[in-house]
N, C-alpha and C. Protein backbone atom coordinates (compact mmCIF):
# COMPACT_ATOMS: atom_id res chain seq x y z
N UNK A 1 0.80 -1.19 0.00
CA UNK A 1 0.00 0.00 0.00
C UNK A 1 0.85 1.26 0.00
N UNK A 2 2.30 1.08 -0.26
CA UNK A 2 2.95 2.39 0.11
C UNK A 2 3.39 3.25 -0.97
N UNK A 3 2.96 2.40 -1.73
CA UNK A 3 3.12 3.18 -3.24
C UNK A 3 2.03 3.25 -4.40
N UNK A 4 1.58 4.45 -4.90
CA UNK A 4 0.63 4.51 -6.17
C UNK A 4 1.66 3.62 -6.95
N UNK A 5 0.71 3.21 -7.87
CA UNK A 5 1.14 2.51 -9.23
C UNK A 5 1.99 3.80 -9.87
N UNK A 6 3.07 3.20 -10.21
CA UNK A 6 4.07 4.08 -11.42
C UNK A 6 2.89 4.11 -12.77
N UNK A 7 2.46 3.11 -13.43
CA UNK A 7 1.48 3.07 -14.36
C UNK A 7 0.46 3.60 -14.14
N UNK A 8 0.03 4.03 -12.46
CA UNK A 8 -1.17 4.62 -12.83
C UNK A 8 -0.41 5.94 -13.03
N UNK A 9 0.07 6.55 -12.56
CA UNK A 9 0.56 8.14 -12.86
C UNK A 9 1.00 8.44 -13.94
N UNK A 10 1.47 7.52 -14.48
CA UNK A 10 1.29 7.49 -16.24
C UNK A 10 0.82 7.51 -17.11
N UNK A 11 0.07 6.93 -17.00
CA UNK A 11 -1.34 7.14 -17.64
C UNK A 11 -2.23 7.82 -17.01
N UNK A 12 -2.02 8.96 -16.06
CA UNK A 12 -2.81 9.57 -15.66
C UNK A 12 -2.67 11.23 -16.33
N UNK A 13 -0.84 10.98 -15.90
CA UNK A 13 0.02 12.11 -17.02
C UNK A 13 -0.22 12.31 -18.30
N UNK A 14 -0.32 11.19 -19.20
CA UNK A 14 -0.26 11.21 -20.09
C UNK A 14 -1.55 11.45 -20.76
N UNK A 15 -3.02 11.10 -20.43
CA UNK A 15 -4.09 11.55 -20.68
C UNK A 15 -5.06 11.97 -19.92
N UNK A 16 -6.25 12.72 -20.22
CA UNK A 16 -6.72 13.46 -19.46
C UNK A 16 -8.10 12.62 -19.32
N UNK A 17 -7.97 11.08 -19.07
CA UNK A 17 -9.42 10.74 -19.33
C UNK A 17 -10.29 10.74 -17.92
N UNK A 18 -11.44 11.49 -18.23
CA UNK A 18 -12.41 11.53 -17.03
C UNK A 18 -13.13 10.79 -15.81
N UNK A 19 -12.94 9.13 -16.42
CA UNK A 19 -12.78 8.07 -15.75
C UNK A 19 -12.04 8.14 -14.62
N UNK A 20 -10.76 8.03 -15.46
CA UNK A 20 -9.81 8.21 -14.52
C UNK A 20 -9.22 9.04 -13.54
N UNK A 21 -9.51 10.44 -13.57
CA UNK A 21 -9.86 11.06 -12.80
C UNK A 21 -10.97 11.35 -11.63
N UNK A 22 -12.03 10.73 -12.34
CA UNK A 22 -12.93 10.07 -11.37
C UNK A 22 -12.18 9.42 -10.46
N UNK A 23 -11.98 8.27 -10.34
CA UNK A 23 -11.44 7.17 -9.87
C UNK A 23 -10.64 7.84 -8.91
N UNK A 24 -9.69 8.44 -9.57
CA UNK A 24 -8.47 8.85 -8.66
C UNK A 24 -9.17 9.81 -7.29
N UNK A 25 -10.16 10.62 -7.56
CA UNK A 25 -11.10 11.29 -6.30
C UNK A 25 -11.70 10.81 -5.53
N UNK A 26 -12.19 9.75 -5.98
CA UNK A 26 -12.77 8.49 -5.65
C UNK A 26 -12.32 8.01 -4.18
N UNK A 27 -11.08 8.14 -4.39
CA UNK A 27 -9.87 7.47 -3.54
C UNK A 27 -9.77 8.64 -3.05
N UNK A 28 -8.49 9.65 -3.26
CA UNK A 28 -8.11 10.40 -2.54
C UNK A 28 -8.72 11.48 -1.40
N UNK A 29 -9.69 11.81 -2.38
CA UNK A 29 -10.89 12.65 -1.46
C UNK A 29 -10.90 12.61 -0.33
N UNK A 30 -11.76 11.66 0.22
CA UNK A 30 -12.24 11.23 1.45
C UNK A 30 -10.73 11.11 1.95
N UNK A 31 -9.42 10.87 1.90
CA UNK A 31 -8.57 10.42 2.79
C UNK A 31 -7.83 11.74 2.97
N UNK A 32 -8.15 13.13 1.89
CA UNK A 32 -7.86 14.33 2.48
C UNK A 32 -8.79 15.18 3.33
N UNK A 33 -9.86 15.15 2.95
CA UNK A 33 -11.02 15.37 3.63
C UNK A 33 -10.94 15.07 4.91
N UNK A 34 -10.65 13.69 5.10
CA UNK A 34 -10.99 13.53 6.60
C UNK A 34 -9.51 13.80 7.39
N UNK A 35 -8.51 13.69 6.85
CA UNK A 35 -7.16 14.14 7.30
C UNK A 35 -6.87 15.50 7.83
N UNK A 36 -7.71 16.38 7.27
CA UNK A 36 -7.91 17.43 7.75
C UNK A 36 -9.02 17.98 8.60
N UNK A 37 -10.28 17.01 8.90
CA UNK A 37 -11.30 17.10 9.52
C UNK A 37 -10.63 16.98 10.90
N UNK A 38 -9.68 15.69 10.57
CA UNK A 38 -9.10 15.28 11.96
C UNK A 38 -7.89 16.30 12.83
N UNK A 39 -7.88 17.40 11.72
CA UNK A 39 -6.48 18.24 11.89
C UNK A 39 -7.36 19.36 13.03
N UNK A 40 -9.03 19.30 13.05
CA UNK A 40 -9.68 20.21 13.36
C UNK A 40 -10.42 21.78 12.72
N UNK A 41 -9.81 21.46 11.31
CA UNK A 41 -10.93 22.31 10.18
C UNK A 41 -12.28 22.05 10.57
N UNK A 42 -12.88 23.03 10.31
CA UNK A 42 -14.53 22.84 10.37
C UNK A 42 -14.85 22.46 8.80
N UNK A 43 -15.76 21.34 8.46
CA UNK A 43 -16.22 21.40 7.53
C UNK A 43 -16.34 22.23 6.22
N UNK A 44 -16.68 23.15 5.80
CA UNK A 44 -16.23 24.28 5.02
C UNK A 44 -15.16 24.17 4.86
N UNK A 45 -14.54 24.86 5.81
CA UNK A 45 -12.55 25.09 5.52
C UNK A 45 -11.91 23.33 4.88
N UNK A 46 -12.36 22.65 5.57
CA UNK A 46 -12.15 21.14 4.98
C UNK A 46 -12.25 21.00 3.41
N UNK A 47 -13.06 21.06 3.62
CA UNK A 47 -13.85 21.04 2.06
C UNK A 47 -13.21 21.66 0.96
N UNK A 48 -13.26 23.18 1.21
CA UNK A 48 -12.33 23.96 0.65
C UNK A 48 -10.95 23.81 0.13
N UNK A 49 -10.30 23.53 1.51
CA UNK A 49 -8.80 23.19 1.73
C UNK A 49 -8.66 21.48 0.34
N UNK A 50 -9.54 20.99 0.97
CA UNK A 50 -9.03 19.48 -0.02
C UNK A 50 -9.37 19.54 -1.06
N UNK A 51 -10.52 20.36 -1.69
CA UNK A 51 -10.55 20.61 -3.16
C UNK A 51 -9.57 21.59 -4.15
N UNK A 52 -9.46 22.39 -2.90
CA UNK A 52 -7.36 23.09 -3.30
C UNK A 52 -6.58 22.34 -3.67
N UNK A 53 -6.29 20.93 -2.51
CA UNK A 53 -5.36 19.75 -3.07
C UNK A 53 -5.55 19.11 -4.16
N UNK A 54 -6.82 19.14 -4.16
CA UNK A 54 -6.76 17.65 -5.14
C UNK A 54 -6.98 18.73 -6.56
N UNK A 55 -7.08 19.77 -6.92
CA UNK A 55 -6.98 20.86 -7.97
C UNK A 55 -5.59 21.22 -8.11
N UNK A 56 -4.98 20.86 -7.39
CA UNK A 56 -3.37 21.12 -7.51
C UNK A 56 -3.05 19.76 -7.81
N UNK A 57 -3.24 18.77 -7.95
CA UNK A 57 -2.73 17.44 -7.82
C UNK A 57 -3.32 17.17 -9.62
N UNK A 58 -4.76 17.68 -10.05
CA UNK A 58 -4.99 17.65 -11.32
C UNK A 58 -3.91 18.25 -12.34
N UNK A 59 -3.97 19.37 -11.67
CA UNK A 59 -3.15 20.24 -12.83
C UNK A 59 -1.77 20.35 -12.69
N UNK A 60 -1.13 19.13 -11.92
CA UNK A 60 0.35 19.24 -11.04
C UNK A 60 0.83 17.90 -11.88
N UNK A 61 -0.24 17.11 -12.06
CA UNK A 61 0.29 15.49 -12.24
C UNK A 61 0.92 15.51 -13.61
N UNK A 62 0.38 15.87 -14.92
CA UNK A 62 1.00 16.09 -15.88
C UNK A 62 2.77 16.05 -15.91
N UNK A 63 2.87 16.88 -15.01
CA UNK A 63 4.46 17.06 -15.25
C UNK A 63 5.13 16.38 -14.18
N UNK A 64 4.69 15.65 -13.57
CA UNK A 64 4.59 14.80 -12.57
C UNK A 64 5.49 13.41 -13.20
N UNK A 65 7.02 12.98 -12.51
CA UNK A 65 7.09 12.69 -12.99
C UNK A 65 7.68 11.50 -12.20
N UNK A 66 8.01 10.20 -12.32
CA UNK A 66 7.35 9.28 -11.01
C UNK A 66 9.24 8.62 -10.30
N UNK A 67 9.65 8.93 -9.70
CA UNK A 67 11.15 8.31 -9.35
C UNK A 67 11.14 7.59 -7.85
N UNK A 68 10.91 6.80 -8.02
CA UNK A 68 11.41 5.74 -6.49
C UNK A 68 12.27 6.26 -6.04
N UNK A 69 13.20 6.94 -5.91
CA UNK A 69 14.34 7.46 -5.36
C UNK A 69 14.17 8.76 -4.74
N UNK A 70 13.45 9.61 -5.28
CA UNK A 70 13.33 10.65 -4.97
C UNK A 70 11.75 10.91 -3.96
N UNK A 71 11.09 9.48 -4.12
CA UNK A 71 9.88 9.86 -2.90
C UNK A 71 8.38 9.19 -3.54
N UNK A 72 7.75 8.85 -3.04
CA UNK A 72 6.70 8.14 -3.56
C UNK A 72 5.41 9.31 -3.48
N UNK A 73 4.29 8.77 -4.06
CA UNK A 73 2.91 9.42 -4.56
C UNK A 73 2.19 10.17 -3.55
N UNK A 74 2.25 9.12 -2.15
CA UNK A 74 1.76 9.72 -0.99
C UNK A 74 2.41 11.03 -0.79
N UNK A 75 4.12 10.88 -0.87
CA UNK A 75 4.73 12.10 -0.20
C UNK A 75 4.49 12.98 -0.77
N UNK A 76 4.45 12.84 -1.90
CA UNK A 76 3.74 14.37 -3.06
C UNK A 76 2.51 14.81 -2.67
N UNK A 77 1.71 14.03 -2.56
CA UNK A 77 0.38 14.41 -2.07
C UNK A 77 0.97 15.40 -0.66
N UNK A 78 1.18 14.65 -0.06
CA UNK A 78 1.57 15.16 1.53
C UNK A 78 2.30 16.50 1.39
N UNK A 79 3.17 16.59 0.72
CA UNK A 79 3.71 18.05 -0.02
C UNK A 79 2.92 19.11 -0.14
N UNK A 80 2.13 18.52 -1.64
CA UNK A 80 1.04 19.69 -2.02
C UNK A 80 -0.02 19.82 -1.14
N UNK A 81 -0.50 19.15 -0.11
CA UNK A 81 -1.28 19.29 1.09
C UNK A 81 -0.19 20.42 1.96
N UNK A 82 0.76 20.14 2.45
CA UNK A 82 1.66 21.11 3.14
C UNK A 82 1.46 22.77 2.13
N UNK A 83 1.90 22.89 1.74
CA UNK A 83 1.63 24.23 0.50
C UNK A 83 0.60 24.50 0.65
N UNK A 84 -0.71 24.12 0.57
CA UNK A 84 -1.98 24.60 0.31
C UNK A 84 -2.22 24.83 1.85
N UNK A 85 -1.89 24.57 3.01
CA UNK A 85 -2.37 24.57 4.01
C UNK A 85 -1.95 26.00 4.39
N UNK A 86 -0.15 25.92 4.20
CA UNK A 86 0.26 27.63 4.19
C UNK A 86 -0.56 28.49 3.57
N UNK A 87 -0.68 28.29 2.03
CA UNK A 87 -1.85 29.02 1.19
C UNK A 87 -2.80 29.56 2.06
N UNK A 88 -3.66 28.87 2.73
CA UNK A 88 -5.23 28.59 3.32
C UNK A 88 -4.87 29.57 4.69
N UNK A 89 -3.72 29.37 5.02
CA UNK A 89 -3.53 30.50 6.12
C UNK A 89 -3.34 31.46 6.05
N UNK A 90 -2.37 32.01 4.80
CA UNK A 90 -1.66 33.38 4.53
C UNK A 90 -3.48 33.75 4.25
N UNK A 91 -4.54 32.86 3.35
CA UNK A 91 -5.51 33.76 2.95
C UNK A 91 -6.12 34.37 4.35
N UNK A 92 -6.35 33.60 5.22
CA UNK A 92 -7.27 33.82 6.32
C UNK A 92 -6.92 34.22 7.59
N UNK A 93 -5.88 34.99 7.44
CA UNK A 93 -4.85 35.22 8.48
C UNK A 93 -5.75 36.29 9.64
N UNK A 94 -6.12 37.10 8.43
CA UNK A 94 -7.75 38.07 8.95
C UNK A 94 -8.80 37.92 9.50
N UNK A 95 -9.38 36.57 9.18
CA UNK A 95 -10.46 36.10 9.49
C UNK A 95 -10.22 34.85 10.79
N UNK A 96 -11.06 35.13 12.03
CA UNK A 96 -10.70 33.72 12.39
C UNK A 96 -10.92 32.43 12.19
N UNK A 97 -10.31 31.53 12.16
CA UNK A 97 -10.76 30.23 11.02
C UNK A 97 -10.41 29.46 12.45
N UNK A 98 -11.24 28.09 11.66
CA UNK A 98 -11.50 26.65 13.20
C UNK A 98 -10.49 26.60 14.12
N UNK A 99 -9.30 26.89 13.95
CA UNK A 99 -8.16 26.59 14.70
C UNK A 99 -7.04 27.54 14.73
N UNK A 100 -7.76 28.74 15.11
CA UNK A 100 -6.73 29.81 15.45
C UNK A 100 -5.84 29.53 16.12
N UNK A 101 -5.50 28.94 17.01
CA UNK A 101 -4.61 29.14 17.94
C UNK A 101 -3.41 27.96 17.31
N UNK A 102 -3.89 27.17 16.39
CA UNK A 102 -2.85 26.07 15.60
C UNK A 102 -1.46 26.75 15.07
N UNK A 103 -0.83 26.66 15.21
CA UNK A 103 0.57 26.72 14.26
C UNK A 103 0.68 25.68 12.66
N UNK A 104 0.10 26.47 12.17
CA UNK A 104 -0.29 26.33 10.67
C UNK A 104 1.08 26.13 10.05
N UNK A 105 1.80 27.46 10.27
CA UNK A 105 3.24 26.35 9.67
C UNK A 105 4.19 25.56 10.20
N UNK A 106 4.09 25.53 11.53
CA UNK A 106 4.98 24.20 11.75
C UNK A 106 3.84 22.95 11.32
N UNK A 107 2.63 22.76 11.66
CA UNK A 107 2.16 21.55 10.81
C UNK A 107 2.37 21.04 9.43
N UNK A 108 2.62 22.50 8.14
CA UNK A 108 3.38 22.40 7.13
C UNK A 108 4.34 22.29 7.03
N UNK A 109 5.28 22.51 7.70
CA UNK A 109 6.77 22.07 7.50
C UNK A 109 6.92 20.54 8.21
N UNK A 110 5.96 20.42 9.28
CA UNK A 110 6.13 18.50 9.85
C UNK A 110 5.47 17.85 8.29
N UNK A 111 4.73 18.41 7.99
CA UNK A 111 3.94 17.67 6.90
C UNK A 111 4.55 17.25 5.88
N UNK A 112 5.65 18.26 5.58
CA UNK A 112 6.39 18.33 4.42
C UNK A 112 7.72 17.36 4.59
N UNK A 113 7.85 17.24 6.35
CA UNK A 113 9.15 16.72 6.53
C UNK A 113 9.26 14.73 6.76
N UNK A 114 9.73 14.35 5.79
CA UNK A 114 9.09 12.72 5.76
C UNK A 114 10.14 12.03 7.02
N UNK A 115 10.96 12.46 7.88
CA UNK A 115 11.23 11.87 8.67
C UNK A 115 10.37 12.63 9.98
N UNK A 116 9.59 13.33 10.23
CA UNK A 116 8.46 14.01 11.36
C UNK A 116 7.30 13.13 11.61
N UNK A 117 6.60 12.98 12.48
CA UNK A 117 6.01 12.34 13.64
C UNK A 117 4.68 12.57 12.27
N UNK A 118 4.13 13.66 12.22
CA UNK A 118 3.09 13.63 10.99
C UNK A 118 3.06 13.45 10.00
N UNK A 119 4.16 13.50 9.53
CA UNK A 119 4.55 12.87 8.25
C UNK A 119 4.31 11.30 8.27
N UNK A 120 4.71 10.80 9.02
CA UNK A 120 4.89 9.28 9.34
C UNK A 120 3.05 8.89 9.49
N UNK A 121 2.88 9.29 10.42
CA UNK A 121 1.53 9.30 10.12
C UNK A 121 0.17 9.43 9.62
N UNK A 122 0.51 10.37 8.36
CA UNK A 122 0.10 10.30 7.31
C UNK A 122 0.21 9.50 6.41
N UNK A 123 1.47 9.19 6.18
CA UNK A 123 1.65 7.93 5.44
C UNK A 123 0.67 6.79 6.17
N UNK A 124 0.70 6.27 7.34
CA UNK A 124 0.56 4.98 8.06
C UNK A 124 -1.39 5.27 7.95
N UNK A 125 -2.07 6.95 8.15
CA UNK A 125 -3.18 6.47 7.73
C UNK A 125 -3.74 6.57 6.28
N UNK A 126 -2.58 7.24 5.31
CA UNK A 126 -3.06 6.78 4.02
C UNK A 126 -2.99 4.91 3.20
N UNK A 127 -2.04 4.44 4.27
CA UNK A 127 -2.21 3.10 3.77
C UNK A 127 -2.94 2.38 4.79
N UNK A 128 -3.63 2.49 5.80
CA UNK A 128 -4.91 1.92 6.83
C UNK A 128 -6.32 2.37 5.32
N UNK A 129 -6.23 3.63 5.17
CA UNK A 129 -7.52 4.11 4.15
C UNK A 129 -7.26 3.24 2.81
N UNK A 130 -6.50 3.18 2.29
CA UNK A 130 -6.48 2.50 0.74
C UNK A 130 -6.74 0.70 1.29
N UNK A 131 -6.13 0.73 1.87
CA UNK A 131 -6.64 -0.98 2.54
C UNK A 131 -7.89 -1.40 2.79
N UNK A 132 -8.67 -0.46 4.06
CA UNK A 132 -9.70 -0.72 4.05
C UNK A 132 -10.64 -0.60 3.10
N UNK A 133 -10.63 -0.08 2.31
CA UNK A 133 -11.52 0.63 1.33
C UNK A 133 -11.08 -0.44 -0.03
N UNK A 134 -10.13 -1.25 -0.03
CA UNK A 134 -10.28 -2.22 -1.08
C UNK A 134 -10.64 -3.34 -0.06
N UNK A 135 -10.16 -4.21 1.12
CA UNK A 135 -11.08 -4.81 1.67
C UNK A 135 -12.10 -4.84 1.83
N UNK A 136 -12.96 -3.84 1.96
CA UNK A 136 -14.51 -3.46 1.93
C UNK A 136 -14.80 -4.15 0.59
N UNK A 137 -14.08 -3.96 -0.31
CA UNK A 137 -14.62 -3.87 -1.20
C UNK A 137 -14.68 -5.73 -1.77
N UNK A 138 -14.12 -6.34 -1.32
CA UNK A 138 -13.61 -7.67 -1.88
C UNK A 138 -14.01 -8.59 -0.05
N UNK A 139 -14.68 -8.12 0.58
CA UNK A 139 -15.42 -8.68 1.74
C UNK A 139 -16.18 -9.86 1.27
N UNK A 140 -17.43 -9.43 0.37
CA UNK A 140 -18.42 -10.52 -0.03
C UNK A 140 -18.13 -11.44 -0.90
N UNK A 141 -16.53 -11.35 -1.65
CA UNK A 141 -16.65 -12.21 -2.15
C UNK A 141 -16.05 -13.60 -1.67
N UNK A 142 -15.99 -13.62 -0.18
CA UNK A 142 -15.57 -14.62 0.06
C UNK A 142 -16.67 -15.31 1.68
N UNK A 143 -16.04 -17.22 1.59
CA UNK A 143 -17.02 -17.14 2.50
C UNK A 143 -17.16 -16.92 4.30
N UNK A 144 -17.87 -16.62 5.04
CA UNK A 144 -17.81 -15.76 6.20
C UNK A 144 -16.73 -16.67 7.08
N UNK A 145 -16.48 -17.78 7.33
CA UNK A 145 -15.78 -18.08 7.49
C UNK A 145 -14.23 -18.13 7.28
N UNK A 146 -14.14 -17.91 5.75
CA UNK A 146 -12.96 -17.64 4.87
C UNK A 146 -12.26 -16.10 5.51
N UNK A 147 -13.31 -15.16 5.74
CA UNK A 147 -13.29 -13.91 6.05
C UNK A 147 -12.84 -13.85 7.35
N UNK A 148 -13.41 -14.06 8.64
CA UNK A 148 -13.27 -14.48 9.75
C UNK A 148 -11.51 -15.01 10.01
N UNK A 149 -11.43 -15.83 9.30
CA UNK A 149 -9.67 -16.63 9.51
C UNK A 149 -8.90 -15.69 9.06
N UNK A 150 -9.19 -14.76 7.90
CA UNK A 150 -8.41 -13.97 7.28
C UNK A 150 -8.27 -12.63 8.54
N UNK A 151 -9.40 -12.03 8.78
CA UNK A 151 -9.34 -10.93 9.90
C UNK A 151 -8.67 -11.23 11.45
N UNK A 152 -8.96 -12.05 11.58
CA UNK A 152 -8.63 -12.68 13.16
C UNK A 152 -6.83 -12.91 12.80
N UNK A 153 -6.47 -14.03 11.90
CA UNK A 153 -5.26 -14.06 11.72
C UNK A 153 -4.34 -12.48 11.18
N UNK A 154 -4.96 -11.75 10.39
CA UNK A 154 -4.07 -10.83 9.71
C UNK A 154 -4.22 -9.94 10.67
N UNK A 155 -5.66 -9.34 11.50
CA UNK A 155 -5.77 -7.94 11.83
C UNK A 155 -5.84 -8.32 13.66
N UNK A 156 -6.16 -9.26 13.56
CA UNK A 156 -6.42 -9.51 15.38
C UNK A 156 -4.98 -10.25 15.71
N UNK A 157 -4.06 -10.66 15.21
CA UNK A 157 -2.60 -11.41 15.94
C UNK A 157 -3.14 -12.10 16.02
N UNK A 158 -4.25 -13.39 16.00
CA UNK A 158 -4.64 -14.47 16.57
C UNK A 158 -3.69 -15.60 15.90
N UNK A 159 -3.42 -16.71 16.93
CA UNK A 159 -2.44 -17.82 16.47
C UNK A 159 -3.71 -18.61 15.85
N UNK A 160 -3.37 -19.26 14.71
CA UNK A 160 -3.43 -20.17 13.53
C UNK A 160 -4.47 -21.09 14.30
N UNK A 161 -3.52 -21.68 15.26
CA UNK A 161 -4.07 -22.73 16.04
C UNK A 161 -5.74 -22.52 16.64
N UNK A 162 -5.37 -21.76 17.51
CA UNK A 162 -6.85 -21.18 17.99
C UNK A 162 -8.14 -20.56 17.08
N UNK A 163 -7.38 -19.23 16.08
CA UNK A 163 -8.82 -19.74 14.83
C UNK A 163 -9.49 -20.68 14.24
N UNK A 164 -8.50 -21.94 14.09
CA UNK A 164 -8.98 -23.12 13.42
C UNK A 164 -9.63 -23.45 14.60
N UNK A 165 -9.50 -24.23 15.86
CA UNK A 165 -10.32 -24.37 16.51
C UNK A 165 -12.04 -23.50 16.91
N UNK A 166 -11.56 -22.12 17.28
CA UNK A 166 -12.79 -21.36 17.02
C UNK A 166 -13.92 -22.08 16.38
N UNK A 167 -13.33 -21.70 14.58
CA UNK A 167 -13.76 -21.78 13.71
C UNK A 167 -14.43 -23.05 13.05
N UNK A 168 -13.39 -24.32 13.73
CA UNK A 168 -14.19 -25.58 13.28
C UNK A 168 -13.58 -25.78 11.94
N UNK A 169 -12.21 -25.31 11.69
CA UNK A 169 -11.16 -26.31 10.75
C UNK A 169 -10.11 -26.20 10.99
N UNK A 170 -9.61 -26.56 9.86
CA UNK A 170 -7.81 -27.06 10.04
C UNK A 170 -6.81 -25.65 10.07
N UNK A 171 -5.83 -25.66 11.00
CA UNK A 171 -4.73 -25.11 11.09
C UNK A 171 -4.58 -24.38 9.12
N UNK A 172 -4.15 -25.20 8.15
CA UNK A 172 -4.01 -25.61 6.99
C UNK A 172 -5.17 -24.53 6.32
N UNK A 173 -6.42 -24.71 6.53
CA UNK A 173 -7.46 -24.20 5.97
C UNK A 173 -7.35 -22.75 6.55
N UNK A 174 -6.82 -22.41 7.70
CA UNK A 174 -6.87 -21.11 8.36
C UNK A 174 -5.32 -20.09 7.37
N UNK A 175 -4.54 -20.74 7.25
CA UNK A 175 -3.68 -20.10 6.47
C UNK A 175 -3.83 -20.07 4.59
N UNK A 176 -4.50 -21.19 4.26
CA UNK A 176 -5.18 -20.84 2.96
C UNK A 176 -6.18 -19.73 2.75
N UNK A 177 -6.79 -19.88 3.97
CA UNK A 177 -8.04 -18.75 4.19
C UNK A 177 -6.95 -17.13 3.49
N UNK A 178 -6.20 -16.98 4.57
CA UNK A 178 -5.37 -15.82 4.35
C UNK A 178 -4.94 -15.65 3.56
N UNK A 179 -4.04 -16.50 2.48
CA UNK A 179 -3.50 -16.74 2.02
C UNK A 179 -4.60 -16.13 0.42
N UNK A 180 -6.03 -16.65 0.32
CA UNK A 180 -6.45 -16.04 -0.61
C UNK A 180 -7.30 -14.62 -0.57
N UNK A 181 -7.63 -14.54 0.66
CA UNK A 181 -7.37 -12.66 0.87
C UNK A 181 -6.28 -12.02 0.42
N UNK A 182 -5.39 -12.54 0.83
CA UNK A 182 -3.86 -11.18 0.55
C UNK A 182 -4.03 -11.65 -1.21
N UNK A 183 -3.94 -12.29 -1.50
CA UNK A 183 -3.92 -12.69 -2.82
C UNK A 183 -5.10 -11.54 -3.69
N UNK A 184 -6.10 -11.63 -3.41
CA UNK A 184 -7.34 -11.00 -4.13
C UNK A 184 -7.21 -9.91 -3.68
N UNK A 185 -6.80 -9.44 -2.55
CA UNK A 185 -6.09 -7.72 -1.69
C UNK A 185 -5.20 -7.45 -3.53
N UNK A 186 -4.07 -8.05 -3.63
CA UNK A 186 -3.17 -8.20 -4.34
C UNK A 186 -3.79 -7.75 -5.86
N UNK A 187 -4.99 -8.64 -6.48
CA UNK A 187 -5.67 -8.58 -7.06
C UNK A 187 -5.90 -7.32 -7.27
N UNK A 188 -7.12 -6.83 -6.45
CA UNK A 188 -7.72 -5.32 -6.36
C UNK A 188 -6.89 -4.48 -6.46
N UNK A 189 -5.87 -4.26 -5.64
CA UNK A 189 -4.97 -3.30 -6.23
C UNK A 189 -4.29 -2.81 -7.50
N UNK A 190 -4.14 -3.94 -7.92
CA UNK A 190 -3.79 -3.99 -9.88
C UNK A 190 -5.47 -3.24 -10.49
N UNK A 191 -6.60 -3.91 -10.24
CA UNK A 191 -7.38 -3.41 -10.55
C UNK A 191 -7.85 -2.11 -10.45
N UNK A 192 -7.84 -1.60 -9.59
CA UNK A 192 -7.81 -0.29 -8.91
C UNK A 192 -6.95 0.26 -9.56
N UNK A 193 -5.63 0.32 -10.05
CA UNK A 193 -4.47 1.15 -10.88
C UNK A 193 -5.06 1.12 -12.48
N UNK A 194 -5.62 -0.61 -13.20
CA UNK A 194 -6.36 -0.52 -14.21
C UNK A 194 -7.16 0.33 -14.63
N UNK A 195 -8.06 0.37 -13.54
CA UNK A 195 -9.28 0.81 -13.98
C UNK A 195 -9.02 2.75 -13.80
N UNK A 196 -7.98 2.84 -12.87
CA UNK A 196 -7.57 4.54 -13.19
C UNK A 196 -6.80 4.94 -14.66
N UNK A 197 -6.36 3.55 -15.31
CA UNK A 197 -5.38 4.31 -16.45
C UNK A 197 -6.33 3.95 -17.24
């Protein structure tokens, strides 16, 4: 989860199709939206603020150009979120906005800084959000039991041993269980990059 697809930003660069831009809001939205809900924006300013980002991220990606070395998709995001937040302050410096008393730019400069406490944590809940939100999505297709071995083993620490018992099968069946979650996890994600390019 710690990296956008190189192919999707490529084909995201490279054409302007509406789908795919869909898609890509689809996703990101809600995980700036609420990133900043949680920062203590009021609604409005939220709103505002993340349609700044993700309008900078439209007209930014083009020249956007993708290097493993130099920093992954999140951190860019996390960047142009840092910038727009300064932006959002220099505008309203006049007006009092949800969180006067915040230090607006040291949160932009932690934001910006990928070894800082928020930085880190941005990352850690942009890949909790892209996870859940393809798990959600690939839940029903398996059976409740199948589901159950997969959650308990992957998300609860539970030993092997004891789900199968729980559950009423084999040790064997409890790690296959998992075994075709992460797999179809695996799946969706290719799909999810597909269906953006």
């Amino acid at each position: 989860m710690s990296e956008t697809s190189a192919s999707l930003l490529e084909d995201l660069r490279e054409r302007s199709d509406p789908r795919s831009w869909r898609r890509l809001m689809d996703v990101y939205w809600p995980l700036v939206y609420g990133w900043l809900r949680q920062r203590g924006l009021q609604h409005d300013d939220a709103e505002d603020l993340g349609q700044d980002v993700l309008h900078v991220l439209m007209r930014e990606l083009p020249r956007f150009r993708y290097d493993r070395n130099r920093g992954t998709f999140r951190g860019w995001l996390r960047t142009i979120t840092a910038n727009r937040l300064r932006n959002f302050r220099r505008k309203h410096r006049a007006r009092p906005v949800s969180l006067a008393e915040t230090d607006w730019t040291r949160i932009a400069s932690d934001l910006e800084d990928p070894a800082s406490q928020l930085s880190q944590q941005w990352d850690q809940e942009h890949d909790r959000f892209v996870a859940r939100r393809l798990l959600a999505a690939i839940e029903g297709e398996f059976e409740p039991t199948t589901w159950q071995a997969f959650r308990r083993v992957a998300y609860d620490g539970d030993k092997p041993a004891a789900v199968a018992g729980d559950l009423g099968i084999s040790v064997n069946a409890v790690f296959i269980a998992k075994s075709r979650v992460m797999r179809r996890l695996r799946d969706k994600m290719r799909e999810l990059f597909e269906q953006l390019s």
